[in-house]
Protein backbone atom coordinates (compact mmCIF):
# COMPACT_ATOMS: atom_id res chain seq x y z
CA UNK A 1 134.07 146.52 181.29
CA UNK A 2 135.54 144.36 178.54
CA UNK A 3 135.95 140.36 178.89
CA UNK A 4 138.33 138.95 176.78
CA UNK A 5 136.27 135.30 176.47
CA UNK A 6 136.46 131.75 175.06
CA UNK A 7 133.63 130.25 173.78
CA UNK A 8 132.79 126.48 173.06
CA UNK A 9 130.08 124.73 171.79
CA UNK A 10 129.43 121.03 172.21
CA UNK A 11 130.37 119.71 168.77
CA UNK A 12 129.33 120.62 165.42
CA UNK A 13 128.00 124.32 165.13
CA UNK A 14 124.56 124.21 162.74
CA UNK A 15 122.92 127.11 162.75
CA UNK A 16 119.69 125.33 161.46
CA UNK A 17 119.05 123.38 164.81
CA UNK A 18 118.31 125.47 168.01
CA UNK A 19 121.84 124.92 170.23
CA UNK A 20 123.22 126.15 167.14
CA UNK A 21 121.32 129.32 166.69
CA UNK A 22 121.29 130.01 170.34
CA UNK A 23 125.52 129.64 170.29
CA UNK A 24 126.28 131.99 167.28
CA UNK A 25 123.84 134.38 168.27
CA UNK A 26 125.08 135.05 171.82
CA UNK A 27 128.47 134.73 170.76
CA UNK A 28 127.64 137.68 167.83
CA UNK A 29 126.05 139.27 170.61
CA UNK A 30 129.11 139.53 173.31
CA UNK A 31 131.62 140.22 170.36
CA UNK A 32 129.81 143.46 170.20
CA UNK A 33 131.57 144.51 173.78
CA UNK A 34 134.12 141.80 174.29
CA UNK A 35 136.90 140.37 172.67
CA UNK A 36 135.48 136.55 172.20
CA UNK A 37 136.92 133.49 170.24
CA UNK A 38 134.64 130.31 169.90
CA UNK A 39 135.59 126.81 169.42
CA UNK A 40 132.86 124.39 167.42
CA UNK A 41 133.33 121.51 165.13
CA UNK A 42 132.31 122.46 161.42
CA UNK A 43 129.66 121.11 160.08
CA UNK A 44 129.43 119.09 156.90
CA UNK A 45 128.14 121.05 154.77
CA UNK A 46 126.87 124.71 155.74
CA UNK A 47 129.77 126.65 157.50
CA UNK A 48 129.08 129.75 159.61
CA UNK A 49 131.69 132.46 158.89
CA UNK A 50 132.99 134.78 161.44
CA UNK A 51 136.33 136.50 162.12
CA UNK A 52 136.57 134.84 166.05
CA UNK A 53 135.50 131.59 165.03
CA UNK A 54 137.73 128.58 165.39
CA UNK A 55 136.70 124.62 163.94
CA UNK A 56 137.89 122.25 166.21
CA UNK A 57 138.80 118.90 163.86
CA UNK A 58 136.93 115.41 164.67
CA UNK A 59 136.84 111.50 163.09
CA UNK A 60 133.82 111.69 162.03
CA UNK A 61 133.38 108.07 162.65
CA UNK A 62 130.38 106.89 165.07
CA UNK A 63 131.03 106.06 168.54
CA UNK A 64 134.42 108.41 168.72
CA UNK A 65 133.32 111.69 167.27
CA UNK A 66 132.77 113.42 170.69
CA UNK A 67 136.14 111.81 172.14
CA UNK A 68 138.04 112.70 169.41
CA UNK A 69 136.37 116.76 169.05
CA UNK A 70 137.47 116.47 172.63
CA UNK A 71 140.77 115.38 172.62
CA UNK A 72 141.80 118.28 169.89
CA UNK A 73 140.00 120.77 171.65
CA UNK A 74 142.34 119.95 174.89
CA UNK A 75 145.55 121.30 172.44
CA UNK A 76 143.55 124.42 171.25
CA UNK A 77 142.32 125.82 174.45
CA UNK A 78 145.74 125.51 176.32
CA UNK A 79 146.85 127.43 172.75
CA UNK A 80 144.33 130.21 173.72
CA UNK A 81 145.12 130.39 177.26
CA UNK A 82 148.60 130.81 176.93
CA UNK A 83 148.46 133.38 174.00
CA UNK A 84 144.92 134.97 174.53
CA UNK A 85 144.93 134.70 178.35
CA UNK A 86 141.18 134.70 178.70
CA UNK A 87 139.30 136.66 181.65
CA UNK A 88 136.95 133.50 181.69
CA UNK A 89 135.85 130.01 180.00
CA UNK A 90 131.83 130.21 179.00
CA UNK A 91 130.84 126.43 177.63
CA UNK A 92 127.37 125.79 176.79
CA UNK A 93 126.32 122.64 176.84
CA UNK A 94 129.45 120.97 177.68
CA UNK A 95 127.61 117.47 177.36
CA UNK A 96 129.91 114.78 177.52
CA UNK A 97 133.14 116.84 177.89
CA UNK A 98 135.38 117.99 180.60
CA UNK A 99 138.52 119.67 178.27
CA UNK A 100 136.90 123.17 179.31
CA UNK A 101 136.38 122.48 182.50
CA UNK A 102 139.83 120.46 183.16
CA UNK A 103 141.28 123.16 181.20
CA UNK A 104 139.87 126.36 183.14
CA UNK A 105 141.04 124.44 186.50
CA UNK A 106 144.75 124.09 185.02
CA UNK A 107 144.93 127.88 183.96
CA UNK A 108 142.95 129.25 186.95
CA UNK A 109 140.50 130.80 184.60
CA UNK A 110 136.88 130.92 185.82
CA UNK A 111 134.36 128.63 184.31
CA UNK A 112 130.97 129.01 183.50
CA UNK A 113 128.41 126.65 182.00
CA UNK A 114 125.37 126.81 180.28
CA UNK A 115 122.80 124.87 180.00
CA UNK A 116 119.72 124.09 178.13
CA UNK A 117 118.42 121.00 179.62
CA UNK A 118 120.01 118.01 182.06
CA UNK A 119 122.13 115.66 179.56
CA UNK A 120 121.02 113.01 181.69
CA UNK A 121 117.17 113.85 181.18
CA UNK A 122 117.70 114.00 177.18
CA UNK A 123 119.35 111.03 176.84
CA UNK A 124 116.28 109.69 178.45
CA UNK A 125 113.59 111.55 176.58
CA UNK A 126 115.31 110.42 173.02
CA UNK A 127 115.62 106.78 174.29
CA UNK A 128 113.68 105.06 177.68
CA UNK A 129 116.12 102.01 176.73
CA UNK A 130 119.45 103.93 176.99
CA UNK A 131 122.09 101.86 178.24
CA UNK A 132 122.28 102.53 181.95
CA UNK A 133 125.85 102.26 182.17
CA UNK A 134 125.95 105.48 179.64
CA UNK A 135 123.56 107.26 181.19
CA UNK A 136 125.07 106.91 185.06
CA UNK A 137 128.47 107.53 182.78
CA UNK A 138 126.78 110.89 181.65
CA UNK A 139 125.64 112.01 185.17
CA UNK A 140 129.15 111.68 186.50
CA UNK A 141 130.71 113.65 183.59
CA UNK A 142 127.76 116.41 184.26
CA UNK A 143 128.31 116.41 187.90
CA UNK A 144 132.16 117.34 187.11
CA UNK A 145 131.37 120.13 184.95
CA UNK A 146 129.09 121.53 187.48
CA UNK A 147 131.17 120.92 190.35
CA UNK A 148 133.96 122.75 188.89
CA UNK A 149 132.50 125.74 187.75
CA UNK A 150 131.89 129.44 189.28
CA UNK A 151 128.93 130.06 187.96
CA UNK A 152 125.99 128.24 186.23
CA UNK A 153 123.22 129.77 183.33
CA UNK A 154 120.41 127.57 183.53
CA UNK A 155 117.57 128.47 180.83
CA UNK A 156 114.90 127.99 183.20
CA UNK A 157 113.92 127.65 186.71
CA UNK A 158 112.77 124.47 186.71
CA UNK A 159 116.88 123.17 185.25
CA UNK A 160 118.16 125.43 188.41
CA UNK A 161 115.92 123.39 191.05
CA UNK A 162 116.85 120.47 188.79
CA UNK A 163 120.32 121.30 189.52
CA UNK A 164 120.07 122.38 193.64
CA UNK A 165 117.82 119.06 194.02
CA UNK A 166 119.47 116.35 191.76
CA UNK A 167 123.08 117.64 191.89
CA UNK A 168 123.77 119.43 194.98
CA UNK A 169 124.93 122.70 193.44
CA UNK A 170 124.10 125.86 195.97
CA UNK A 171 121.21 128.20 194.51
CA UNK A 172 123.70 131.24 194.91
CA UNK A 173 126.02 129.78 191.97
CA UNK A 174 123.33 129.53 189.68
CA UNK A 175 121.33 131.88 187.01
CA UNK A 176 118.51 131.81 185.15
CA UNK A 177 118.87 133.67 181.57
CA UNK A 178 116.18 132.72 179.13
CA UNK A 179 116.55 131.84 175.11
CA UNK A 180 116.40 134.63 172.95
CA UNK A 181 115.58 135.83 169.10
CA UNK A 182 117.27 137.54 166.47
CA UNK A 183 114.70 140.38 165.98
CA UNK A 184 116.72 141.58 162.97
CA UNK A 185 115.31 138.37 161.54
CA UNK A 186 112.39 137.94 163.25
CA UNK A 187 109.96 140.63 162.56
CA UNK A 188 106.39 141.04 160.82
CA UNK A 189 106.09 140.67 156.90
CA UNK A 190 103.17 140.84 155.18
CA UNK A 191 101.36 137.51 154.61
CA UNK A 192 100.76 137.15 151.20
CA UNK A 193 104.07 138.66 150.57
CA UNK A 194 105.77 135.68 152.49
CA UNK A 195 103.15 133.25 150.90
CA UNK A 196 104.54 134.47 147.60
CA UNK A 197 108.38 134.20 148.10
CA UNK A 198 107.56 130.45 149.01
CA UNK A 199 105.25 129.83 146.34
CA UNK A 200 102.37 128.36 148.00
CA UNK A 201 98.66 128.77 147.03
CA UNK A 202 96.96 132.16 148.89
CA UNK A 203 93.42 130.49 148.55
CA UNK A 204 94.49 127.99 151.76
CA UNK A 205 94.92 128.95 155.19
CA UNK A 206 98.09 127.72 156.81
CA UNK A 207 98.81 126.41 160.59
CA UNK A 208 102.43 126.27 161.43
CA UNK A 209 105.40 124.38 163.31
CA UNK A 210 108.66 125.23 163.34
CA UNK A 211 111.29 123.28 165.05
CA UNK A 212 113.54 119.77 165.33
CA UNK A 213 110.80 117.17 165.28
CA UNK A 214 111.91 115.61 169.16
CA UNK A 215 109.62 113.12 171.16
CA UNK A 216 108.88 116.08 173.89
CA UNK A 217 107.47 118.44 170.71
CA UNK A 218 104.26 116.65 170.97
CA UNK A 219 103.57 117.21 167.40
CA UNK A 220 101.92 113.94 166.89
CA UNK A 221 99.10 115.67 168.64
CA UNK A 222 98.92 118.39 165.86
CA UNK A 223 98.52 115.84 163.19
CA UNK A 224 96.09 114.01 165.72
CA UNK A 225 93.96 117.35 165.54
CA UNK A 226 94.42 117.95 161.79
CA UNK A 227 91.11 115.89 160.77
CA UNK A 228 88.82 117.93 163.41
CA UNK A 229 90.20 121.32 161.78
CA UNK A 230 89.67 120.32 158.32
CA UNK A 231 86.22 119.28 159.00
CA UNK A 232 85.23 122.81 159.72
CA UNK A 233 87.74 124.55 157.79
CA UNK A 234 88.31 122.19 155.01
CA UNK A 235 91.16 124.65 153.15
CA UNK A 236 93.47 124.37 155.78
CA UNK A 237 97.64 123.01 155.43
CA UNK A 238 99.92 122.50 157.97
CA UNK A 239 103.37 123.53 157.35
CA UNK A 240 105.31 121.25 159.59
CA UNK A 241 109.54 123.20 159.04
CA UNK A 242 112.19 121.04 160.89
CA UNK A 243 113.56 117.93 160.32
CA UNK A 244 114.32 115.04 163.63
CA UNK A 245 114.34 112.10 164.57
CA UNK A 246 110.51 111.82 164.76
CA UNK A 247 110.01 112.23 161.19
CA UNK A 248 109.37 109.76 159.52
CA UNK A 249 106.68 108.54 161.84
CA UNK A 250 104.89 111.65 161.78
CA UNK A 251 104.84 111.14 158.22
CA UNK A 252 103.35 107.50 158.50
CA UNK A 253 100.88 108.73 160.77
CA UNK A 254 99.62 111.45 158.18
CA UNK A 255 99.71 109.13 155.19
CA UNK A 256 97.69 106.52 157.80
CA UNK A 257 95.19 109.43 158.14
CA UNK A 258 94.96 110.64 154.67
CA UNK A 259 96.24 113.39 154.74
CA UNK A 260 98.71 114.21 152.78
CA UNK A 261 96.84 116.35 150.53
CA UNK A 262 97.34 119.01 153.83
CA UNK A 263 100.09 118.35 155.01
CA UNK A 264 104.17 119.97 154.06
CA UNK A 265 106.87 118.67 155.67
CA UNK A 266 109.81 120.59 154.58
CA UNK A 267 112.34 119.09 156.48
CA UNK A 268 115.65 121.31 157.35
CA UNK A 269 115.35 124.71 155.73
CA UNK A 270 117.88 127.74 156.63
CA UNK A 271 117.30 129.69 159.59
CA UNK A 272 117.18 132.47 157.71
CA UNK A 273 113.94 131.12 155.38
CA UNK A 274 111.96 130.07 159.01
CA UNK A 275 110.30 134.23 159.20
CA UNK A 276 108.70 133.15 155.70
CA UNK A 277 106.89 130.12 156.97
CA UNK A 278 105.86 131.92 160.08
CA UNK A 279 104.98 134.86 158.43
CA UNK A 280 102.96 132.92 155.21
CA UNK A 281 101.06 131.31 158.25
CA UNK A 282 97.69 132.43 160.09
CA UNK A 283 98.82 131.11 163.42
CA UNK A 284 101.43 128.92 165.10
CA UNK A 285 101.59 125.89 167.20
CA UNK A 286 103.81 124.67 170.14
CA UNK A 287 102.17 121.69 171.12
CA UNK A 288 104.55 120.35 173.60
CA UNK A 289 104.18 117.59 176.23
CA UNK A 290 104.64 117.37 179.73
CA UNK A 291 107.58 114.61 181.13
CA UNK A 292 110.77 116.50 180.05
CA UNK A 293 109.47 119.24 179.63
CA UNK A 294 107.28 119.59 183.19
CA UNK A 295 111.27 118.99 185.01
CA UNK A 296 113.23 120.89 183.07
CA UNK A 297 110.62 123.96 181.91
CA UNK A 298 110.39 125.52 178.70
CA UNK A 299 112.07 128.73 177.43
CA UNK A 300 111.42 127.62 173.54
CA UNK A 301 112.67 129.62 170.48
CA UNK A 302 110.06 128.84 168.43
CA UNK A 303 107.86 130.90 170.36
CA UNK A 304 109.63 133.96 170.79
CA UNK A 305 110.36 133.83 166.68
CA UNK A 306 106.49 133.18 166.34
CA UNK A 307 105.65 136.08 168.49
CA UNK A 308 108.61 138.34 167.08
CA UNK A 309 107.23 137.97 163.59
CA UNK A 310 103.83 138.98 165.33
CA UNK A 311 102.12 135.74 164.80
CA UNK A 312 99.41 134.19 167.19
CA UNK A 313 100.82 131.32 168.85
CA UNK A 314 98.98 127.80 170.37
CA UNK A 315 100.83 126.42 173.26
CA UNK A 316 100.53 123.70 175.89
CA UNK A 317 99.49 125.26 179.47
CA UNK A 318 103.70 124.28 181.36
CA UNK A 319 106.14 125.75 182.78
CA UNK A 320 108.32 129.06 180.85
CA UNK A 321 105.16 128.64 177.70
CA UNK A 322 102.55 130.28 180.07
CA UNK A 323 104.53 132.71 181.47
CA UNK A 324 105.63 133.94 177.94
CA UNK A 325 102.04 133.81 176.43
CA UNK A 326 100.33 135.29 179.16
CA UNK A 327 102.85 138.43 179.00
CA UNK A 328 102.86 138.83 175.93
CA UNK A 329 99.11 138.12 175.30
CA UNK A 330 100.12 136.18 172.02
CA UNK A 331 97.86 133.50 172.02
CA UNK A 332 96.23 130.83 173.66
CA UNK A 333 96.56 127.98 175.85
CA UNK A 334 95.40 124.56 175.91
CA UNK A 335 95.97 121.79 177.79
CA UNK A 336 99.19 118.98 176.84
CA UNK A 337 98.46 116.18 174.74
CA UNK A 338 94.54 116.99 173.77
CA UNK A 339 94.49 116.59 170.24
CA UNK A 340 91.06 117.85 170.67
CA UNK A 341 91.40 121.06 172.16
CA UNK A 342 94.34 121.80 170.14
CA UNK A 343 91.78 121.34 167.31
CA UNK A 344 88.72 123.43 169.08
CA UNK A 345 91.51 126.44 169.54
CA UNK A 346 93.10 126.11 166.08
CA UNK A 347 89.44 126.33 164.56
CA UNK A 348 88.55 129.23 166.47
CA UNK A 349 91.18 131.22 165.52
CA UNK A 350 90.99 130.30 161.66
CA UNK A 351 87.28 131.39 161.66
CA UNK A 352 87.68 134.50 163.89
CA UNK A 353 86.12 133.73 167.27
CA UNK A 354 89.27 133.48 169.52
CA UNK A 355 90.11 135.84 171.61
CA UNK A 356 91.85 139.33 170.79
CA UNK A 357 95.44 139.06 170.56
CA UNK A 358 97.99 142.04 170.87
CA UNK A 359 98.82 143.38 167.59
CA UNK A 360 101.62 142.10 165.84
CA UNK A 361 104.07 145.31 166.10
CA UNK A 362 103.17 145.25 169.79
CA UNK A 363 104.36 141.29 170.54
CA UNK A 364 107.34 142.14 167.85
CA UNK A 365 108.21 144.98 170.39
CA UNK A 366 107.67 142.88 173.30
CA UNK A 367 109.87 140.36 172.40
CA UNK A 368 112.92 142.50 170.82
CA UNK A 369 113.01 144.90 174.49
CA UNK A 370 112.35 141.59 176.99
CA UNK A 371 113.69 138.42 174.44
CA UNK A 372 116.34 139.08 172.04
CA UNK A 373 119.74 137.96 171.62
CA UNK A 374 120.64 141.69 172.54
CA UNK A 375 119.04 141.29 175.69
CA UNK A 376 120.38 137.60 176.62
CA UNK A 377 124.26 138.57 176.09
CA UNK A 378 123.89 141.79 178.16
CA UNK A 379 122.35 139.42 180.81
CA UNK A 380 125.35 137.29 180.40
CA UNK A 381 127.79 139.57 180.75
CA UNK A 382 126.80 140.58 183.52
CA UNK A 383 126.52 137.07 185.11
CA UNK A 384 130.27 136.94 183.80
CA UNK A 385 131.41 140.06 185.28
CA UNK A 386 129.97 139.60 188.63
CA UNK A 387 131.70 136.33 188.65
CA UNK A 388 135.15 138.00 188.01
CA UNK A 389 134.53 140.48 190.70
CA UNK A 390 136.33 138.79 193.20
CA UNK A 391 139.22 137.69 191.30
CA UNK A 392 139.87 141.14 189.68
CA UNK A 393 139.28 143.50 193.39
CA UNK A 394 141.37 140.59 194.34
């Protein structure tokens, strides 16, 4: 069965941050089998070419850039559903907007939403001091969206109990489809191939982040660990890849350390560079923290990329990173926010007394049959389909 679907992203599509990746990719993924157009804001400077894709103008001026992407977007969906006459509205992460939503109800077209985390809980997690008025502002708009739609795609369990529990929605209108990877992309290269094409020194060993540098990434704890590693495996660098808007102070903190001499930050590189650094690496690190990430659970991409390019993976023991390690038996868990154990396991592995791993073409494998994009749009349309049921029989 072929959907004919519209498709909008929250704001600007980058394909260098993770909403970004995870919206192109699926919507690649269901143009495969459906006829699908997708509304995003472009971004500044990198724009992501495709046939179906539609930019959505904006002021980019602070304080009105979501109202005014909003406001447009009200002018080109009622385009669309007059002319393409969609089967069904798919948002993901509607945040602060209700033109989908508002817009489905006028054309009596199903809406679904996805979503990767509670707008509400982010707000939060980025700033304790957010304005309350905003926040209780935000919760109102989110109840809407959820309110008004047929079906829900929550990433994880823990966002659909957030959603039964905090919001009221019934358990039967909600889904739980996990992140995916492009295993085109993602896949096993030899490691002093990949240390080569980046042009950093073979003699070192190298211990690996890769994502936007949030509070709830924990990767203050990595540089925490750094000096315990170093002490027992002095010719060790950490390649930190991502760029956010804990930066600069996990800079500070490495120059406050001395460390700098160890430590890369490369800030923003292109998705499709992030295999190199992965690859170039001896193991990987996911050192998130509980808070967040305990209520709304975990389904991270950096971890599936990590383990699609066959890499051993460190992770903090919470929800959606145990299940995923255990599985796949990628790698090894330690406990949130223990700078010390993090250290203890990263020295273990670098000196070859951790625990046997699978072998890298058996977690690629794992990941492309159970975790790639492939996978997650199937999943979808089927969550889309069943949906339509009703309305089509009737």
């Amino acid at each position: 069965m072929s959907l004919k679907i519209i498709m909008v992203h929250s704001g600007v599509l980058d394909i260098n941050t993770g909403g970004g990746i995870h919206t192109f990719e699926l919507f690649k993924n269901l143009c495969s089998r459906n006829k699908v157009i997708c509304f995003a804001s472009k971004p500044s400077k990198t724009t992501v070419g495709h046939p179906n894709l539609r930019y959505i103008p904006r002021f980019d001026i602070p304080g009105i850039r979501s109202i005014s992407y909003d406001i447009f977007l009200v002018f080109y969906l009622a385009y669309y559903c007059l002319t393409f006459k969609p089967d069904v509205i798919y948002a993901r992460k509607p945040g602060l907007g209700l033109s989908p939503a508002l817009l489905a109800k006028i054309f009596r077209v199903p809406y679904i939403v996805e979503l990767n985390g509670l707008k509400r809980d982010d707000m939060l997690a980025l700033n304790p001091n957010s304005n309350t008025f905003v926040v209780r502002i935000a919760e109102f708009v989110e109840k809407v969206n959820y309110v008004l739609a047929a079906a829900i795609i929550a990433v994880t369990p823990e966002i659909k109990n957030g959603l039964i529990v905090d919001y009221g929605i019934p358990e039967t209108r909600i889904n739980v489809i996990e992140n995916g990877v492009n295993s085109d992309i993602f896949r096993p290269v030899d490691r002093n191939e990949a240390i080569k094409w980046l042009g950093l020194d073979q003699t070192y060993n190298y211990v690996c982040f890769v994502g936007g540098l949030a509070p709830w990434h924990g990767v203050e704890y990595l540089v925490e660990a750094a000096p315990l590693v170093l002490k027992e495996v002095p010719n060790t660098v950490f390649l930190i890849v991502g760029d956010g808007p804990m930066k600069d102070k996990l800079m500070s903190q490495v120059i406050d350390l001395k460390l700098s001499d160890h430590f890369i930050f490369t800030g923003n590189v292109p998705h499709a560079h992030i295999p190199y650094y992965i690859c170039a690496s001896d193991l990987c690190t996911a050192p998130f923290i509980p808070g967040r990430n305990t209520k709304t659970g975990l389904s991270p991409l950096k971890i599936y990329e990590y383990l699609a390019c066959g890499k051993s993976v460190i992770a903090s023991d919470l929800p959606g990173v145990k299940e995923i390690i255990t599985e796949s038996h990628g790698g090894t868990l330690v406990e949130p926010r223990d700078a010390e154990g993090l250290g203890q396991a990263i020295v273990r592995i670098l000196t070859g007394g951790s625990a046997k791993i699978a072998k890298p073409d058996d977690l690629s494998k794992y990941i492309t049959e159970h975790h790639s994009w492939a996978v997650v749009a199937k999943r979808t349309e089927n969550v889309l389909i069943n949906t339509l049921m009703p309305t089509k029989i009737g």
